[in-house]
Protein backbone atom coordinates (compact mmCIF):
# COMPACT_ATOMS: atom_id res chain seq x y z
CA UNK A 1 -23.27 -31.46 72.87
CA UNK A 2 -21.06 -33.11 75.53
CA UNK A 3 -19.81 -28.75 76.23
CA UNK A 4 -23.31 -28.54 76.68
CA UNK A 5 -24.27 -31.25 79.09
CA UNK A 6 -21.09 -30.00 81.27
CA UNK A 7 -22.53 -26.56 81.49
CA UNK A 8 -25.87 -27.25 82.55
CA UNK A 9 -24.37 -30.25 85.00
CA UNK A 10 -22.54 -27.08 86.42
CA UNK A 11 -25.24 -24.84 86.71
CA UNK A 12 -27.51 -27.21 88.04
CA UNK A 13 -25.04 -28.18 90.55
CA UNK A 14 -24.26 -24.55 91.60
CA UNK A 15 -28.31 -23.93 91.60
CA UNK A 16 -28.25 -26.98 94.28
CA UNK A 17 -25.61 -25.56 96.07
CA UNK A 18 -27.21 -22.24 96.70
CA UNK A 19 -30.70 -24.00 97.57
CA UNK A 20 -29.03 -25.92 100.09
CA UNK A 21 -27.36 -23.38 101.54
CA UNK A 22 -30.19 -21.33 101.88
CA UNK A 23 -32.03 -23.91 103.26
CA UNK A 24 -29.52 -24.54 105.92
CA UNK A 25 -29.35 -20.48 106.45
CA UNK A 26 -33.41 -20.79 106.91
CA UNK A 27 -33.69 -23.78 109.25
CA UNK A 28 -30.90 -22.15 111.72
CA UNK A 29 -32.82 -19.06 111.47
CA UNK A 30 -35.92 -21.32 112.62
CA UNK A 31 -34.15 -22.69 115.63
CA UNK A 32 -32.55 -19.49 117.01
CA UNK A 33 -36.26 -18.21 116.29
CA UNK A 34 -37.57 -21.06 118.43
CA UNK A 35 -34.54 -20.54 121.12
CA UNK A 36 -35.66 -16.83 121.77
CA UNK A 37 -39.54 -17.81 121.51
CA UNK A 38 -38.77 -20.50 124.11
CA UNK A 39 -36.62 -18.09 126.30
CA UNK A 40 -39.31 -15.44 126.26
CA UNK A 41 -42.08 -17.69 127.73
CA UNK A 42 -39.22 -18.98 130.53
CA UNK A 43 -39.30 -15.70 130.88
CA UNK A 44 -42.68 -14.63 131.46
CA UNK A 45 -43.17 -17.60 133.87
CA UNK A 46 -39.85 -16.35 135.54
CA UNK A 47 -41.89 -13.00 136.32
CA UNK A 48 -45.49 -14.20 136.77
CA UNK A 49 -43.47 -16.36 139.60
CA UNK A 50 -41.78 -13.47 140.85
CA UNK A 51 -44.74 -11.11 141.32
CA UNK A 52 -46.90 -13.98 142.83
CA UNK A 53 -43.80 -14.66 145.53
CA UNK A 54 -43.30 -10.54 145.78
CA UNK A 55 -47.30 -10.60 146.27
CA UNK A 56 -47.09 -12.95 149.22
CA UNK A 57 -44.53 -11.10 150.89
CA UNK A 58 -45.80 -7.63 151.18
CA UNK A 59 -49.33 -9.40 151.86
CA UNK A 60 -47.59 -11.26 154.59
CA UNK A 61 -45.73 -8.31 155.74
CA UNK A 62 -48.87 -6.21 155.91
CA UNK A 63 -50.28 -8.97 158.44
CA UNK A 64 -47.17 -8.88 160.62
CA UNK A 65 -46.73 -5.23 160.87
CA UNK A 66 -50.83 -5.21 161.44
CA UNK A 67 -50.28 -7.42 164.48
CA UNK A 68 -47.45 -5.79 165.88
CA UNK A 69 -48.93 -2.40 165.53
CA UNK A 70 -52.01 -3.66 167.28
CA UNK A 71 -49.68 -4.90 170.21
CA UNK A 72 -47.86 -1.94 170.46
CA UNK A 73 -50.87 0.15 170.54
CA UNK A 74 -52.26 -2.06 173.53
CA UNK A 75 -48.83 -2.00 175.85
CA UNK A 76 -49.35 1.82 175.73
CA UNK A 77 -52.84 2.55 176.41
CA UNK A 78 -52.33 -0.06 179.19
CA UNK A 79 -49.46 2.25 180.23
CA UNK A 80 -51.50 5.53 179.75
CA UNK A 81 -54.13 3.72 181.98
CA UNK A 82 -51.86 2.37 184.49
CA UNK A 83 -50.00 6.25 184.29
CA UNK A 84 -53.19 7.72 184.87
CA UNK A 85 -54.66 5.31 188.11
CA UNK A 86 -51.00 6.30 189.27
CA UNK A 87 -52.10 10.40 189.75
CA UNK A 88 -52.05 11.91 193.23
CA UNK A 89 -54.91 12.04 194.49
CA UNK A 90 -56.67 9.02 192.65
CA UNK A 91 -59.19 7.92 194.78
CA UNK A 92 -59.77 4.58 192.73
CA UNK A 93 -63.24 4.98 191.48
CA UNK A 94 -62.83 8.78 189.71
CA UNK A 95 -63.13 8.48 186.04
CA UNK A 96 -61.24 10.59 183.98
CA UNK A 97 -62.35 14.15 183.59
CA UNK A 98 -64.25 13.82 187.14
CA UNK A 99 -63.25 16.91 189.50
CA UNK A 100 -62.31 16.31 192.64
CA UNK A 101 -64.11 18.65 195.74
């Protein structure tokens, strides 16, 4: 009987063995699986950040090369006007397209 006992004490004791081991083998499974679950949502905040700051800067670039096309556009008309009071012959009140006789 005392064969016996020794046999199932070893089983049993293997059986333990294996359920701890697979336990340990299921709860670092669970931590890598909260490491990567964690990671991914740094992740997606990481690029919801991003596009919001890439947002602002083409929004804000829009603006500036708005206002320096609008400047541009006034430095030559005022040119084109100043070119055109400038003509020979410009008798300071003709308007453009008037003929002269």
């Amino acid at each position: 009987m005392d064969l016996f006992n020794v046999e199932v004490a070893e089983q049993v004791a293997s059986e333990l063995d294996r359920l701890i081991e697979k336990r340990g083998r299921e709860a670092r499974h669970a931590a890598r699986l909260q490491e990567l679950e964690s990671e991914s949502v740094r992740h997606a905040r990481r690029e919801e950040t991003n596009r919001e700051a890439w947002r602002a800067y083409h929004l804000d670039q829009a603006a500036r090369l708005e206002r320096t096309a609008a400047e541009l556009a006034r430095g030559h008309r005022a040119r084109a006007e100043a070119l055109l009071s400038d003509l020979p012959g410009d008798r300071g009140g003709a308007s453009e397209g008037a003929v002269m006789t």
